[in-house]
C-alpha atoms as a PDB file:
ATOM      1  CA  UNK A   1      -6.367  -9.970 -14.599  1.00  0.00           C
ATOM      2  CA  UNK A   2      -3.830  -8.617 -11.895  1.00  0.00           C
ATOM      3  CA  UNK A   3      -5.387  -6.383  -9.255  1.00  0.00           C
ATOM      4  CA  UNK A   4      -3.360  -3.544  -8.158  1.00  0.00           C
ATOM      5  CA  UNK A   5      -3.107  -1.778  -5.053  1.00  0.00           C
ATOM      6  CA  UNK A   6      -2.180   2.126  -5.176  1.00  0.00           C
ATOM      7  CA  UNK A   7      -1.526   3.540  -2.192  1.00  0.00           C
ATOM      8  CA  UNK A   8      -1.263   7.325  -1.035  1.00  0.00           C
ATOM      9  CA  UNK A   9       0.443   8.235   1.800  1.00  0.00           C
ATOM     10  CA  UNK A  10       0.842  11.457   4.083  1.00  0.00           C
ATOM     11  CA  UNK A  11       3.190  10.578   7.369  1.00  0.00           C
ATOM     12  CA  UNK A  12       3.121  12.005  10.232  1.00  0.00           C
ATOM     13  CA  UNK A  13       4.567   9.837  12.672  1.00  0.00           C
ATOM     14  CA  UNK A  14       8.099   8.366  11.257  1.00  0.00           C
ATOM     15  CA  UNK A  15       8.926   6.004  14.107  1.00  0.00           C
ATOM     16  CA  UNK A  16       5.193   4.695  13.854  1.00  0.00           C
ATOM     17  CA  UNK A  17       5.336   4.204  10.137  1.00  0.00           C
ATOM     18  CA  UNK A  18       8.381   1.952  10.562  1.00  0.00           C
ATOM     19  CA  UNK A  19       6.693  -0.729  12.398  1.00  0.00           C
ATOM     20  CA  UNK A  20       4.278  -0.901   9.779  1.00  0.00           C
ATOM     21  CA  UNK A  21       6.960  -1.078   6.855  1.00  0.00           C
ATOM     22  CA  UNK A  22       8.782  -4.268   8.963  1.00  0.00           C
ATOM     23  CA  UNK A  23       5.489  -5.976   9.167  1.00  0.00           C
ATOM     24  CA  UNK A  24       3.314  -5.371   5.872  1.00  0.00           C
ATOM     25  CA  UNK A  25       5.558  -7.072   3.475  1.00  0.00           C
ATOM     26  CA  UNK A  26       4.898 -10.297   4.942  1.00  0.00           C
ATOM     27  CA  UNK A  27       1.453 -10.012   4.860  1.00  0.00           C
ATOM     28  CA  UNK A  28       1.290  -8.918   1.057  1.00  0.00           C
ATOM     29  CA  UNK A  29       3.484 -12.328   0.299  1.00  0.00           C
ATOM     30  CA  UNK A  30       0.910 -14.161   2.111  1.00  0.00           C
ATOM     31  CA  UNK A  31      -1.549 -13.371  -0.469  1.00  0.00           C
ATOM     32  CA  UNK A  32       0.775 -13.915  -3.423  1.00  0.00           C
ATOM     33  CA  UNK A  33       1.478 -10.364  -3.839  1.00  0.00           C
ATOM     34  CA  UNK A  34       4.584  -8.165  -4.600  1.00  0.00           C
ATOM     35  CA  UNK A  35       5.821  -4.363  -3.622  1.00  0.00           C
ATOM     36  CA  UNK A  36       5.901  -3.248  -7.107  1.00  0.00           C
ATOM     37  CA  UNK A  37       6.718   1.077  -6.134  1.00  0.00           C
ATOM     38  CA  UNK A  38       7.523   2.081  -2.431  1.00  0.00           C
ATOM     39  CA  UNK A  39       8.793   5.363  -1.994  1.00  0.00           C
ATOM     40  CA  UNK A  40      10.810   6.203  -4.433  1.00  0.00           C
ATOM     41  CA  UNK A  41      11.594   9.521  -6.699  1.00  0.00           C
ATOM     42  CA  UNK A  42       8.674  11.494  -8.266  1.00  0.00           C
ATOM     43  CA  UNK A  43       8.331  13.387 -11.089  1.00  0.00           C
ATOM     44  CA  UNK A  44       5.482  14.775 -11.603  1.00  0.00           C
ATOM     45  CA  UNK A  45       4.306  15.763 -15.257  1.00  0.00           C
ATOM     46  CA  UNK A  46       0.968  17.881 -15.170  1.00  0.00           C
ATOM     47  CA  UNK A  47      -1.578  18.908 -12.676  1.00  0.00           C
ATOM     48  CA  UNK A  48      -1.143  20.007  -8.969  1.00  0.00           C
ATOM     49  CA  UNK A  49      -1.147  16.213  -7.400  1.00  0.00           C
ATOM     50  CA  UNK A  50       2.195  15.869  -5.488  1.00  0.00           C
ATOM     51  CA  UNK A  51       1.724  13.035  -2.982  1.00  0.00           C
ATOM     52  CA  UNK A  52       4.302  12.944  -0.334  1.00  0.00           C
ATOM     53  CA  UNK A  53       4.549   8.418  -0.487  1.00  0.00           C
ATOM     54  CA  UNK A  54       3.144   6.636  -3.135  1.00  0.00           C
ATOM     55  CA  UNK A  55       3.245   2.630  -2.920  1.00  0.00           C
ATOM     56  CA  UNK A  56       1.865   0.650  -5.384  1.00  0.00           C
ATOM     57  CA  UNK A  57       1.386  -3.490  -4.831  1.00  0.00           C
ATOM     58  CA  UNK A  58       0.396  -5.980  -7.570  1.00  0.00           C
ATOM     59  CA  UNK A  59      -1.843  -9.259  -6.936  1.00  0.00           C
ATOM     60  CA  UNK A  60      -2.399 -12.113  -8.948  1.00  0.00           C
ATOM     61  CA  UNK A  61      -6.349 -10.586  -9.291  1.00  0.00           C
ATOM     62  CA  UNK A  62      -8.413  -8.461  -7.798  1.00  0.00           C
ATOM     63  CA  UNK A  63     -10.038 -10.917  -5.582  1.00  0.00           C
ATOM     64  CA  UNK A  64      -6.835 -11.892  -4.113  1.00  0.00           C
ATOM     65  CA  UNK A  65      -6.070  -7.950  -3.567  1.00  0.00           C
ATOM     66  CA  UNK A  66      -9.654  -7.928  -1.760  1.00  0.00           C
ATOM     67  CA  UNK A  67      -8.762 -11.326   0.573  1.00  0.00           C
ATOM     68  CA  UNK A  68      -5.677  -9.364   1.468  1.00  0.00           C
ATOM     69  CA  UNK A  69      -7.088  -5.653   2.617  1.00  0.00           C
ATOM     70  CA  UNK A  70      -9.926  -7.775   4.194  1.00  0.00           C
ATOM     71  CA  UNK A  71      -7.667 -10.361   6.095  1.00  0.00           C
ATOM     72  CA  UNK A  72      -7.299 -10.444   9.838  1.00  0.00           C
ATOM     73  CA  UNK A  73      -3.588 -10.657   9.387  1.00  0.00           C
ATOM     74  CA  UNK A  74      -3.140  -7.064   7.737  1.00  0.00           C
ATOM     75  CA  UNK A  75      -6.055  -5.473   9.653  1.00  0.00           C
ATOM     76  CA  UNK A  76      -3.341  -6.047  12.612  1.00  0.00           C
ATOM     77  CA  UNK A  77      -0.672  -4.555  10.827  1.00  0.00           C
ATOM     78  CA  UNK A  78      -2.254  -1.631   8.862  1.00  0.00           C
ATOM     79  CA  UNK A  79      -3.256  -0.384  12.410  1.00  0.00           C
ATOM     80  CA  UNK A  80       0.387   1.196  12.937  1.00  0.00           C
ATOM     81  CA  UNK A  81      -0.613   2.420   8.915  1.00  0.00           C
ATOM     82  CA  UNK A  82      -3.336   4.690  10.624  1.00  0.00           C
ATOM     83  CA  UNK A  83      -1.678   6.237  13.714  1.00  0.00           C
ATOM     84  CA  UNK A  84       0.384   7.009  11.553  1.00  0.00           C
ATOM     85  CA  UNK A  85      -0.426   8.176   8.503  1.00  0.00           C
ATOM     86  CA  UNK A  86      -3.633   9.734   6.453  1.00  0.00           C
ATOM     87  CA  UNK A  87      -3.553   7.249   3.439  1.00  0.00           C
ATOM     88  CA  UNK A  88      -5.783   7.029   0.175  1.00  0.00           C
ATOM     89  CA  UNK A  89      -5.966   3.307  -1.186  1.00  0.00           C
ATOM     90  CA  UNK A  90      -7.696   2.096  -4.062  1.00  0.00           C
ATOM     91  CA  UNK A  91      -7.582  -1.599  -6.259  1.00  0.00           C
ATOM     92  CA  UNK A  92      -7.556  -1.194  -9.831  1.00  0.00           C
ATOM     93  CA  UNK A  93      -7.836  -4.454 -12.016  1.00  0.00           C
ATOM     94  CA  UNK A  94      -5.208  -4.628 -14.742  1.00  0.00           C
ATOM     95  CA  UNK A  95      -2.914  -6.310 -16.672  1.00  0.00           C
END
């Protein structure tokens, strides 16, 4: 089963958040994954959520998802992620 990253993000520092867009992709390859939403246009159907940024990444499984949050090489990267934005991340296993 794929695992699935969903990713909420509120940005408050734009020139921050760019450094960590440049560098992230690389690190999601490097654990077989793919940017499957980034950005994008919203629509929402029912009930007051309206994130400002979703993202959404897909993983060959869960555990590889896991390996990837937990690796040394993103826990580099996703520090320009928290100066400079307030995110919400989960993994959800799926198809």
């Amino acid at each position: 089963m794929s695992g699935y990253v969903i990713i909420e993000l509120t940005i408050f520092d734009e020139e921050e958040i760019k450094k960590y867009k440049e560098l992230a992709p690389a690190t999601i390859k490097d654990f077989e994954g793919e940017i499957i939403v980034r950005g994008g246009e919203k629509i929402i159907l029912e009930g007051n959520w309206n994130p400002q940024r979703l993202v959404i990444l897909k993983f060959p499984s869960v555990k590889k998802a896991k390996a990837w949050w937990n690796s040394e090489l993103y826990k580099e990267v996703s520090f320009f992620r928290t100066r400079a934005a307030r995110t919400n991340m989960i993994i959800l296993e799926g198809k």
